[in-house]
N, C-alpha and C. Protein backbone atom coordinates (compact mmCIF):
# COMPACT_ATOMS: atom_id res chain seq x y z
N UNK A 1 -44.67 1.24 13.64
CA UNK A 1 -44.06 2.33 14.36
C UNK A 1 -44.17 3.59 13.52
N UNK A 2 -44.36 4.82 14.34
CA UNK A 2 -44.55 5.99 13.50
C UNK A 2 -43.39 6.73 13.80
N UNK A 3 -43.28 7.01 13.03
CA UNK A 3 -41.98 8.60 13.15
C UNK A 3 -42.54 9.72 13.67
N UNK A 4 -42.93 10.16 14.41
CA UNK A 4 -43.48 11.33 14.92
C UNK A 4 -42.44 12.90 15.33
N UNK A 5 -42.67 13.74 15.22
CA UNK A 5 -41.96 15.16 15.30
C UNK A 5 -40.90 14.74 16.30
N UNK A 6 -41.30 14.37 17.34
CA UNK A 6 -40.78 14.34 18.71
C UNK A 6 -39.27 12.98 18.36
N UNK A 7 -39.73 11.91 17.86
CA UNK A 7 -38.90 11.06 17.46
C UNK A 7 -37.55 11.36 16.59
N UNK A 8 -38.60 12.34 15.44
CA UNK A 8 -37.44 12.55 14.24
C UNK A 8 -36.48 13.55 14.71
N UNK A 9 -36.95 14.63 15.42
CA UNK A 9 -35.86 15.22 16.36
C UNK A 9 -34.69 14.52 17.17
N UNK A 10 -35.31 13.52 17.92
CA UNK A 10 -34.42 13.01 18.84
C UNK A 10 -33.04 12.35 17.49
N UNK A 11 -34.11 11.48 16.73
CA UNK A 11 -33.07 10.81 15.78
C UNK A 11 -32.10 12.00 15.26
N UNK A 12 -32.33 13.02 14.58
CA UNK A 12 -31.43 13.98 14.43
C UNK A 12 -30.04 14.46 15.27
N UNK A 13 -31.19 14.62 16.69
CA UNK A 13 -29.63 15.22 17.64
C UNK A 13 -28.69 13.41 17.69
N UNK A 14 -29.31 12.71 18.16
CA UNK A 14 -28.56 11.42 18.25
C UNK A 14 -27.49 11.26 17.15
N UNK A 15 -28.07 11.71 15.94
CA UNK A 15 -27.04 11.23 14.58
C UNK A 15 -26.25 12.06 14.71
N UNK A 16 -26.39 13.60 15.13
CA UNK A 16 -25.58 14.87 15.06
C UNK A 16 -24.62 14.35 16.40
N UNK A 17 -25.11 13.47 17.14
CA UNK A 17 -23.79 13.30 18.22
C UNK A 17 -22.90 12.56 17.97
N UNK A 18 -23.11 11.89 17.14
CA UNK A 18 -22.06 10.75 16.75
C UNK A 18 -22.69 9.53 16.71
N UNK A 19 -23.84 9.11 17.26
CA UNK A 19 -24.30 8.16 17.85
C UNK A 19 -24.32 7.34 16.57
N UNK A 20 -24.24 5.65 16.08
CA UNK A 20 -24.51 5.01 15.29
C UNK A 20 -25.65 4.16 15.19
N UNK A 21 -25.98 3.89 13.86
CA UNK A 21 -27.53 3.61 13.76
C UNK A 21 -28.23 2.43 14.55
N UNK A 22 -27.46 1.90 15.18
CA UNK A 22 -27.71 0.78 16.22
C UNK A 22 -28.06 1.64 17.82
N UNK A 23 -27.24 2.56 18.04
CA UNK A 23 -27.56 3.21 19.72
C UNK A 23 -28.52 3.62 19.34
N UNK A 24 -28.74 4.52 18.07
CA UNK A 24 -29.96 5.52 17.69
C UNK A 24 -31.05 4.49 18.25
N UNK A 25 -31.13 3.53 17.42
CA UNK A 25 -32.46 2.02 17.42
C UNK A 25 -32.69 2.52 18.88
N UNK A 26 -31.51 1.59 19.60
CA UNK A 26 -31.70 1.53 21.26
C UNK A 26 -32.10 2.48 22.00
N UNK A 27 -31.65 3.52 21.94
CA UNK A 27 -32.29 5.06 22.08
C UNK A 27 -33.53 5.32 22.02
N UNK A 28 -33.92 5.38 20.85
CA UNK A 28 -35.29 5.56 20.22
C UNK A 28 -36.22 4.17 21.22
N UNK A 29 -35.83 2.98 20.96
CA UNK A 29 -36.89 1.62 20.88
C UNK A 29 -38.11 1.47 20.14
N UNK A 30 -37.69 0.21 20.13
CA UNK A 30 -39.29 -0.07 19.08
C UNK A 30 -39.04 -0.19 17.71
N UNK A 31 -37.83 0.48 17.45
CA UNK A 31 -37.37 0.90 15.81
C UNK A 31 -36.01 -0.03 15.83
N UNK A 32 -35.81 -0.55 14.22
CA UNK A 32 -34.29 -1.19 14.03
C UNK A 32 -33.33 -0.21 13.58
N UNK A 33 -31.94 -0.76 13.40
CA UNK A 33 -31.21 -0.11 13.08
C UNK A 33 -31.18 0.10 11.46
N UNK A 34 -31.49 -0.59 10.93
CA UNK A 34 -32.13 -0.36 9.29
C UNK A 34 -33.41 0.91 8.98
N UNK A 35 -33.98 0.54 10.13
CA UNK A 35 -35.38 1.75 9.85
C UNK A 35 -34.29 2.92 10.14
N UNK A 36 -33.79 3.19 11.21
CA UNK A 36 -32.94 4.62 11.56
C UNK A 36 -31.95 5.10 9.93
N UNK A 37 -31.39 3.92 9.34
CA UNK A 37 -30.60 4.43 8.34
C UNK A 37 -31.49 4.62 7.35
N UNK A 38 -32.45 4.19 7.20
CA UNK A 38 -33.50 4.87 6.46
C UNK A 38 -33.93 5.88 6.30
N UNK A 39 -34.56 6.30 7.50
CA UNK A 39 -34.77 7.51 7.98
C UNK A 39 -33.80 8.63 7.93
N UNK A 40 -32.69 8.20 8.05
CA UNK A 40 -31.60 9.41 7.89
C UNK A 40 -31.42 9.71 6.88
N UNK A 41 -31.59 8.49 5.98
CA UNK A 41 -30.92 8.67 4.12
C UNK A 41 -32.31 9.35 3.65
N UNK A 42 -33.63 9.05 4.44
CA UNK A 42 -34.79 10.17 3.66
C UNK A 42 -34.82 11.52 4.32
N UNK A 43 -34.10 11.71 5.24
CA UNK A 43 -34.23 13.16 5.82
C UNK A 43 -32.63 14.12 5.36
N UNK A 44 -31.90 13.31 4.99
CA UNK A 44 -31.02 13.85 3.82
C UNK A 44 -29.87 14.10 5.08
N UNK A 45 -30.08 13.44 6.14
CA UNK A 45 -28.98 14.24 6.90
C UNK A 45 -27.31 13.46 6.41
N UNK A 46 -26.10 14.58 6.47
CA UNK A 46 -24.99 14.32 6.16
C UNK A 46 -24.52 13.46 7.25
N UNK A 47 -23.00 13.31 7.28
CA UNK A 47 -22.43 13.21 8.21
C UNK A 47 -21.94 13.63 9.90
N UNK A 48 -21.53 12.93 10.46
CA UNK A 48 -21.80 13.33 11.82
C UNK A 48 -20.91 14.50 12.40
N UNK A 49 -21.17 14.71 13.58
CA UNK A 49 -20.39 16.07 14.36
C UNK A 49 -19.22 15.40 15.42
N UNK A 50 -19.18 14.17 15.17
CA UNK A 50 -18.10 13.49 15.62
C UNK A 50 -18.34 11.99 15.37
N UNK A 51 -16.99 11.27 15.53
CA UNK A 51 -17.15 9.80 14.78
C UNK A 51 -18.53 8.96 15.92
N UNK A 52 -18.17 8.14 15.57
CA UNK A 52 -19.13 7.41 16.27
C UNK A 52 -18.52 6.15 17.56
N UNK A 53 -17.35 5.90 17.13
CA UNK A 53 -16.36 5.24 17.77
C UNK A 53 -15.20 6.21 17.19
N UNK A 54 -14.12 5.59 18.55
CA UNK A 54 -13.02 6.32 18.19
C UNK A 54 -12.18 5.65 17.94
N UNK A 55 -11.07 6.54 16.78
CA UNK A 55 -9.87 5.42 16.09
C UNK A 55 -9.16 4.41 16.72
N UNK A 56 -9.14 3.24 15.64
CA UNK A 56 -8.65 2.44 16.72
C UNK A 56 -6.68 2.58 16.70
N UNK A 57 -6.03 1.66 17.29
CA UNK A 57 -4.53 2.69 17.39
C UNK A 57 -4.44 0.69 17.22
N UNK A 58 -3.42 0.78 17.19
CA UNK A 58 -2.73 -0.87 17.10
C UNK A 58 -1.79 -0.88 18.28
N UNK A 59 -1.26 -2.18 18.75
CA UNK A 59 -0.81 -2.34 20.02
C UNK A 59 0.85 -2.02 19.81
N UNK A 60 1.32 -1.61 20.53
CA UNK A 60 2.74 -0.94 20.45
C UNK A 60 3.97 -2.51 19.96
N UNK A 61 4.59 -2.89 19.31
CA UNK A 61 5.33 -3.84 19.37
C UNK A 61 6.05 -4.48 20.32
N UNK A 62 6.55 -3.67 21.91
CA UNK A 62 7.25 -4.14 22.90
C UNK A 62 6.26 -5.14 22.93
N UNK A 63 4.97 -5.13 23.17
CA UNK A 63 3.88 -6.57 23.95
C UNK A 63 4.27 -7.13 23.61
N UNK A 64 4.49 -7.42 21.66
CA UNK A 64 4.14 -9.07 21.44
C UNK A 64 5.78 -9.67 21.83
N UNK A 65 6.84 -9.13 21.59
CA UNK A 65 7.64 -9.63 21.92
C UNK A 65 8.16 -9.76 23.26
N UNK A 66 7.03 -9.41 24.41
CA UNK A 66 7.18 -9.86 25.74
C UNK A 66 6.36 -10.87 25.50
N UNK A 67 5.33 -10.82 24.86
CA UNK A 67 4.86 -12.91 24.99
C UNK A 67 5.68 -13.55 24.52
N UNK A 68 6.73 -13.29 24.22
CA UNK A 68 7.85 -14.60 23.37
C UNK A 68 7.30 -14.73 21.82
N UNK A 69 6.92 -13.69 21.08
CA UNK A 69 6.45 -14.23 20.02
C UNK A 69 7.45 -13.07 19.05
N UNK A 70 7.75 -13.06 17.98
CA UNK A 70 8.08 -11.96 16.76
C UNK A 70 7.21 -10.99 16.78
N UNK A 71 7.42 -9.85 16.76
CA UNK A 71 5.70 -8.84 16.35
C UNK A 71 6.43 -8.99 15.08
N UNK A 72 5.08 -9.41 14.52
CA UNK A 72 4.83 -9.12 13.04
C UNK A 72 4.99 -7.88 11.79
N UNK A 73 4.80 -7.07 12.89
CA UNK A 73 4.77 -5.63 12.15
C UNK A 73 6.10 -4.92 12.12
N UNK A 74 7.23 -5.65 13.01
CA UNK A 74 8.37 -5.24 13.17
C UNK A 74 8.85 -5.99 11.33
N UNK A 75 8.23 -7.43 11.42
CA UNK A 75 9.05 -8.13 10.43
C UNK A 75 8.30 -7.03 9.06
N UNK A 76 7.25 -6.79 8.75
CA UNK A 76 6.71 -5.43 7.97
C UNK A 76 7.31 -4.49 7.50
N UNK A 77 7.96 -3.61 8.55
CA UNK A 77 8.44 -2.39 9.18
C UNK A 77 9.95 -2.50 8.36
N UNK A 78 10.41 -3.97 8.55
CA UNK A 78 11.85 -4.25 8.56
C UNK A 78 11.84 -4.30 6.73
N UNK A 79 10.94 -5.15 6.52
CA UNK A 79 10.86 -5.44 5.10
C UNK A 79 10.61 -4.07 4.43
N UNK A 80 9.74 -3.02 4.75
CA UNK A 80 9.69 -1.88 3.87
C UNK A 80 10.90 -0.69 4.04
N UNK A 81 11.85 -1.32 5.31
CA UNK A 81 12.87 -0.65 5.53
C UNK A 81 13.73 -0.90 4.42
N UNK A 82 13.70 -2.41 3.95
CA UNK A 82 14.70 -3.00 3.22
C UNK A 82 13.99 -2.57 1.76
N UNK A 83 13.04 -2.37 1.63
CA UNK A 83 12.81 -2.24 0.05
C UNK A 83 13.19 -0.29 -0.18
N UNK A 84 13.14 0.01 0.97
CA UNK A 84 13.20 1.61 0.56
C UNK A 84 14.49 1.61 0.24
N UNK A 85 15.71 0.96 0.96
CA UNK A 85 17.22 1.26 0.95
C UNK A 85 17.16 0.65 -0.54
N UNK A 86 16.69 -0.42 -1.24
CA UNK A 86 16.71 -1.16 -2.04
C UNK A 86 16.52 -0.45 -3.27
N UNK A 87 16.03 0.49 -3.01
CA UNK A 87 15.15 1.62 -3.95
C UNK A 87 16.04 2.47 -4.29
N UNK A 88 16.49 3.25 -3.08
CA UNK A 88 17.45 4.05 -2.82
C UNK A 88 19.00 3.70 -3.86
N UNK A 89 19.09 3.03 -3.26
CA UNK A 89 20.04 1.88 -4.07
C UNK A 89 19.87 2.50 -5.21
N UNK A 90 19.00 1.65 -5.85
CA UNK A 90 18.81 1.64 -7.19
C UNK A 90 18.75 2.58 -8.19
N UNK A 91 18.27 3.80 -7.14
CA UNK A 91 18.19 5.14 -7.99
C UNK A 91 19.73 5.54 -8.21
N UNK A 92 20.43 5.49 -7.04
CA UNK A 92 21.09 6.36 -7.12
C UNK A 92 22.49 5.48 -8.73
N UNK A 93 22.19 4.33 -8.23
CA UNK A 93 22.74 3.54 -9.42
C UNK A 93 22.57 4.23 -10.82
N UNK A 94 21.61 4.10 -10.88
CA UNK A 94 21.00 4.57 -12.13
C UNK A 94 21.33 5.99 -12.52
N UNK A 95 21.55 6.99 -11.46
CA UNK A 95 21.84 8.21 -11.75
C UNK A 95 23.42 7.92 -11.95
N UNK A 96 24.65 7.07 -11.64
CA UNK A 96 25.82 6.97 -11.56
C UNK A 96 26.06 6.30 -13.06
N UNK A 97 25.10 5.20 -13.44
CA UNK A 97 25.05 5.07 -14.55
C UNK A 97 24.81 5.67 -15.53
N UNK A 98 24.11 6.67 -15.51
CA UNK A 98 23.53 7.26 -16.43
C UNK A 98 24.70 8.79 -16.89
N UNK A 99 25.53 8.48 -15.59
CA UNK A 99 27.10 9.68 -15.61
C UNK A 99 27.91 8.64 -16.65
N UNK A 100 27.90 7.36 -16.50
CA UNK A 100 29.44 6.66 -17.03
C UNK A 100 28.92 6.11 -18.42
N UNK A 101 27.61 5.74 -18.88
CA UNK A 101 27.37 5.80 -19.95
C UNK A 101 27.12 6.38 -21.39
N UNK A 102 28.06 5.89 -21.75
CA UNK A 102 28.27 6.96 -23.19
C UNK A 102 27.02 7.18 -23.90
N UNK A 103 26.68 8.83 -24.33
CA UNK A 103 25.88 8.74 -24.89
C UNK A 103 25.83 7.50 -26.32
N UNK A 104 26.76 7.48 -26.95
CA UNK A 104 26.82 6.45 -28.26
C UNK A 104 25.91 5.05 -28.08
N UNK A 105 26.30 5.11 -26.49
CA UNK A 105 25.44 3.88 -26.37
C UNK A 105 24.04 3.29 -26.26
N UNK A 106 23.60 5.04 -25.77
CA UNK A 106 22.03 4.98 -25.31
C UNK A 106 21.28 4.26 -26.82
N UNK A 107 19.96 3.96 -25.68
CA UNK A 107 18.98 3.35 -26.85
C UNK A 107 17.75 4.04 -27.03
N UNK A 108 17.22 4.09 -27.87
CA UNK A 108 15.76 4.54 -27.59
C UNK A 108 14.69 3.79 -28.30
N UNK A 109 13.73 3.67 -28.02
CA UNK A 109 12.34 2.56 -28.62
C UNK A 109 13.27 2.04 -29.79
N UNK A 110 13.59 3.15 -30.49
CA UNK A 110 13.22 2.81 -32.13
C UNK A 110 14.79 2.12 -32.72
N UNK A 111 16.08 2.58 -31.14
CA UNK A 111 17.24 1.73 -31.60
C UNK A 111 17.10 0.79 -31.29
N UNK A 112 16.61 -0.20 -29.90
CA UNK A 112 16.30 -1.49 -29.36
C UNK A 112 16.44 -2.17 -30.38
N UNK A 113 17.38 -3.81 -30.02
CA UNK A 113 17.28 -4.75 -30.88
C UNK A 113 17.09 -5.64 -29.90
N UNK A 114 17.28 -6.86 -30.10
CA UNK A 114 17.28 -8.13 -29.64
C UNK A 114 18.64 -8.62 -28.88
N UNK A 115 19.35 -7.43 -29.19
CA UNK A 115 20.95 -7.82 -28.82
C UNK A 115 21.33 -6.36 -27.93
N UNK A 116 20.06 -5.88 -27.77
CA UNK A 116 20.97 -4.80 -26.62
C UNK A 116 19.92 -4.62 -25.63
N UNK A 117 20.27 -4.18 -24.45
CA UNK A 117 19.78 -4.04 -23.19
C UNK A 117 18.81 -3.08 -23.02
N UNK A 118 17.82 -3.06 -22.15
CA UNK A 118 16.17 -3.00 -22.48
C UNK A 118 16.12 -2.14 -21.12
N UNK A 119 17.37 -2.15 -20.40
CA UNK A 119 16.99 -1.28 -19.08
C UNK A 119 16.42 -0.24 -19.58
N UNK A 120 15.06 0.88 -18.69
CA UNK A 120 14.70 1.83 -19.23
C UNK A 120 15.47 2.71 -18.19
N UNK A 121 16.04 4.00 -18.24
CA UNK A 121 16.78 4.91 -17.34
C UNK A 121 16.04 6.08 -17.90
N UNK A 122 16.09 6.63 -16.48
CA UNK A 122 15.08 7.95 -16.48
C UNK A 122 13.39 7.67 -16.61
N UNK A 123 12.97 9.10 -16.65
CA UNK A 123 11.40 8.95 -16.06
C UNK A 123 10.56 8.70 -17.95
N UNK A 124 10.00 7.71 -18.08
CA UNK A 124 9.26 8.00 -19.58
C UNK A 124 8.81 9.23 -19.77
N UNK A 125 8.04 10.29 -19.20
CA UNK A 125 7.19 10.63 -19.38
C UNK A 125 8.66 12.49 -19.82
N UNK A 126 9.80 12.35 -19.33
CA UNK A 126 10.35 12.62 -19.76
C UNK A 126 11.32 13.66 -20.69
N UNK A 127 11.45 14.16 -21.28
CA UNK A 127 12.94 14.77 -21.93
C UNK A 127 14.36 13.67 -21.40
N UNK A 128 14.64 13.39 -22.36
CA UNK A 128 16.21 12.16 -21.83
C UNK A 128 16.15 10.67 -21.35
N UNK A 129 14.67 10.36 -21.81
CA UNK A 129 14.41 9.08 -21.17
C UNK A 129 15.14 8.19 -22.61
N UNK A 130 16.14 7.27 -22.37
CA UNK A 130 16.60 6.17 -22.99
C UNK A 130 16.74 5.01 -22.26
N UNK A 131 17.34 4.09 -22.92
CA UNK A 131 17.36 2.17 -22.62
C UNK A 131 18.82 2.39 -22.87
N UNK A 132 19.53 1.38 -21.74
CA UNK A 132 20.80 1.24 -21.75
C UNK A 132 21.53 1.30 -22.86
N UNK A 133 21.05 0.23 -23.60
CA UNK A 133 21.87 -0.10 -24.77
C UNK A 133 22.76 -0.92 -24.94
N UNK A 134 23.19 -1.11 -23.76
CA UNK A 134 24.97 -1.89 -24.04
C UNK A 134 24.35 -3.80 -24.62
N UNK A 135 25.23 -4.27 -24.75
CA UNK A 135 24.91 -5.81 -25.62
C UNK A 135 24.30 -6.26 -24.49
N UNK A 136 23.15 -6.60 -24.65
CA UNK A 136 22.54 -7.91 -23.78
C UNK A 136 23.24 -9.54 -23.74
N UNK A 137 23.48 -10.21 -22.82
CA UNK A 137 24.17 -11.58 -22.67
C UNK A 137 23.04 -12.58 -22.87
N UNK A 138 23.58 -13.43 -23.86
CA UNK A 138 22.95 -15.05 -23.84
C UNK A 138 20.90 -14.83 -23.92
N UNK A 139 20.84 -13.72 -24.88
CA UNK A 139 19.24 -14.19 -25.10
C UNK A 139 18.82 -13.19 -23.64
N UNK A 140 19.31 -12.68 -23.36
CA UNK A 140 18.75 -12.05 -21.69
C UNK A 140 17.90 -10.67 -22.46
N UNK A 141 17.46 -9.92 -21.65
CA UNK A 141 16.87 -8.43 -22.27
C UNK A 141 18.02 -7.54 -21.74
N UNK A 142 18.54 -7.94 -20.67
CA UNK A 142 19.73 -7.12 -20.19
C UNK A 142 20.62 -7.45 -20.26
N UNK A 143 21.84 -6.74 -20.17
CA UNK A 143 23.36 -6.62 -19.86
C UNK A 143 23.58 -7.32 -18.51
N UNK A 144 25.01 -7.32 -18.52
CA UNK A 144 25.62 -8.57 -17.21
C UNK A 144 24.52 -7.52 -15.70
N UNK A 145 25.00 -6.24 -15.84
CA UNK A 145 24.88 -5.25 -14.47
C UNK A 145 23.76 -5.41 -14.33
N UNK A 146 22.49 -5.16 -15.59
CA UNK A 146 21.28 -4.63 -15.21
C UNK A 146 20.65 -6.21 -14.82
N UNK A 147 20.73 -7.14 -15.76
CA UNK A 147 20.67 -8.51 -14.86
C UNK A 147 20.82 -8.92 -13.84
N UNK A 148 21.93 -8.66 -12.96
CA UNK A 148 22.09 -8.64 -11.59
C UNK A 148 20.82 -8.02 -10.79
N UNK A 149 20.79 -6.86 -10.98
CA UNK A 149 19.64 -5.83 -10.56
C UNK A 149 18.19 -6.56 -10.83
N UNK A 150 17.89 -7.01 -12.28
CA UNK A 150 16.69 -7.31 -12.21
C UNK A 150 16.05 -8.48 -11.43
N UNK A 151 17.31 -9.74 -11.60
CA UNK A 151 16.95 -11.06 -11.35
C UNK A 151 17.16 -11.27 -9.46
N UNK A 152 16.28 -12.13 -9.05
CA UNK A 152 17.06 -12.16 -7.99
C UNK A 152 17.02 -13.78 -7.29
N UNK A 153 17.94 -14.23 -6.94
CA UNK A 153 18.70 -15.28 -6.65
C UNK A 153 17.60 -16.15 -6.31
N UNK A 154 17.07 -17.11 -6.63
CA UNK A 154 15.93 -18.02 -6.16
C UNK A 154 15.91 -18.36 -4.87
N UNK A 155 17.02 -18.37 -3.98
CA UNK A 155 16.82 -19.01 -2.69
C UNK A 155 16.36 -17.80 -1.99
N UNK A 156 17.05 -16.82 -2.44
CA UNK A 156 16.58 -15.66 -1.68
C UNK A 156 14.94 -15.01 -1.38
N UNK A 157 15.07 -15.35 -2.58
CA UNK A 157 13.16 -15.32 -2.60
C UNK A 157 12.73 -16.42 -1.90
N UNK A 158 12.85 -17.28 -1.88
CA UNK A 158 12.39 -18.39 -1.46
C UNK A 158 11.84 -17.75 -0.25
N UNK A 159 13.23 -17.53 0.74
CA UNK A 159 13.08 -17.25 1.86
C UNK A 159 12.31 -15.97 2.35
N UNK A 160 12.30 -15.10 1.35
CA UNK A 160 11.43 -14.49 1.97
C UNK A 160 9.96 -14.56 1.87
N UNK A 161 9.14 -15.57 0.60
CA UNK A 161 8.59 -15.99 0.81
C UNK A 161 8.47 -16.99 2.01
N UNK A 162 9.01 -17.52 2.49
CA UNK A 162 8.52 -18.47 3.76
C UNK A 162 8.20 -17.66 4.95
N UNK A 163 9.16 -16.15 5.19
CA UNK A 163 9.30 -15.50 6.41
C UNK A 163 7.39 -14.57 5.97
N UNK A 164 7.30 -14.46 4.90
CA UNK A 164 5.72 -13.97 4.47
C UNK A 164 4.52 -15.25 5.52
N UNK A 165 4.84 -16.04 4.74
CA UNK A 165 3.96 -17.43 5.13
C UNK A 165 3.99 -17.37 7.07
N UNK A 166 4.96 -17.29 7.15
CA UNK A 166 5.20 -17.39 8.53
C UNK A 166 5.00 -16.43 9.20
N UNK A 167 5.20 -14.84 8.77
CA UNK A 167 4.42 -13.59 9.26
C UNK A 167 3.21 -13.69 9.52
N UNK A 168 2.06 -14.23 8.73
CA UNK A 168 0.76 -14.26 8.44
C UNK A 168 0.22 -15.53 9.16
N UNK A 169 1.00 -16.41 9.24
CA UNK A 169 0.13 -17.30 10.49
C UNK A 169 0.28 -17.14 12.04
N UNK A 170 1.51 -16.33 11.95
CA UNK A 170 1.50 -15.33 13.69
C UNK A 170 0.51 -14.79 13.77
N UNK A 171 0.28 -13.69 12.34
CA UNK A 171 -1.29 -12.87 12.73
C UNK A 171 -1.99 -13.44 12.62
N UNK A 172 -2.64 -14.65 12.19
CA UNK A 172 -3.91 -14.74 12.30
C UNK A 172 -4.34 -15.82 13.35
C-alpha cells in the first residue's frame, strides 16, 4: 500500500477529527491500524481537535440498589467519608493536645528515649515540630492516649477487611 498525497491528507483531517487509529484504517482501507499510527508518529502530527470517544461517566448508585444489590461505591464513598472525619478527628486532637501539653514535656529527635512517647505533633518540615514526650507504657513507643489513636482493635479491622473482600467480589 502506498501513502499517496490524497491519502495522507485524508489521514490528517480524520486524526484532526478525533477519529482513532482503527476508524482512520476503516476509512482509509487497505491499511491497518498500526500502519495509521505510524504514519502519524512519522508525520509528527500532535494530538487531536477532539477526543476520540467520549468520557465515560459511571452509573448513578440508585440502579444498583434497585437490583437488590449494595452499590459498591456507596460502601467507598462511606469509607472515605469515615477516614476524612477520622482525620479530622485527629487533627484537631492534636492541635488540643498540643494546647494542654507542657512545653517541659515536649521531645525532640535528640530528647527521645526508649521510655517516652514517639508521637510526632506538628508538620516536620516545620518551626515547632516536637514528639510528645510523656512516658511511654509497657515497652510501647507511645503513651496510654497516643496508643489508643495509633493501634486499632483487631476485630475492627478484621471487619473491615471482610466488608473490602466483599466490596470487590460485588464488582467484579
Amino acid at each position: 500500500m502506498m501513502w499517496t498525497d490524497e491519502r495522507v491528507e485524508l489521514l490528517k483531517k480524520l486524526w484532526a477529527d478525533g477519529l482513532s487509529a482503527s476508524q482512520v484504517a476503516k476509512q482509509l482501507g487497505g491499511v491497518t491500524r498500526n500502519a495509521v499510527i505510524g504514519k502519524v508518529h512519522r508525520l509528527g502530527l500532535s494530538g487531536r481537535a477532539t477526543p476520540s470517544r467520549p468520557a465515560r461517566t459511571r452509573a448513578p448508585g440508585p440502579r444498583a440498589l434497585l437490583r437488590g444489590r449494595p452499590d459498591p461505591l456507596t460502601g467507598e464513598a462511606r469509607a472515605a467519608e469515615e477516614r476524612t472525619a477520622r482525620e479530622t478527628e485527629a487533627r484537631s486532637e492534636a492541635v488540643e493536645e498540643e494546647r494542654l501539653l507542657d512545653p517541659s514535656e515536649r521531645a525532640t529527635v535528640l530528647t527521645l528515649t526508649e521510655h517516652t512517647c514517639k508521637w510526632p505533633i506538628g508538620d516536620p518540615g516545620r518551626p515547632g515540630f516536637h514528639f510528645c514526650g510523656r512516658g511511654a507504657d509497657n515497652g510501647s513507643p507511645y503513651c496510654t492516649d497516643h496508643a489508643r489513636m495509633a493501634y486499632q482493635p483487631a476485630q475492627a479491622r478484621r471487619n473491615r477487611e471482610r466488608q473490602r473482600s466483599k466490596d470487590h467480589r460485588l464488582v467484579s
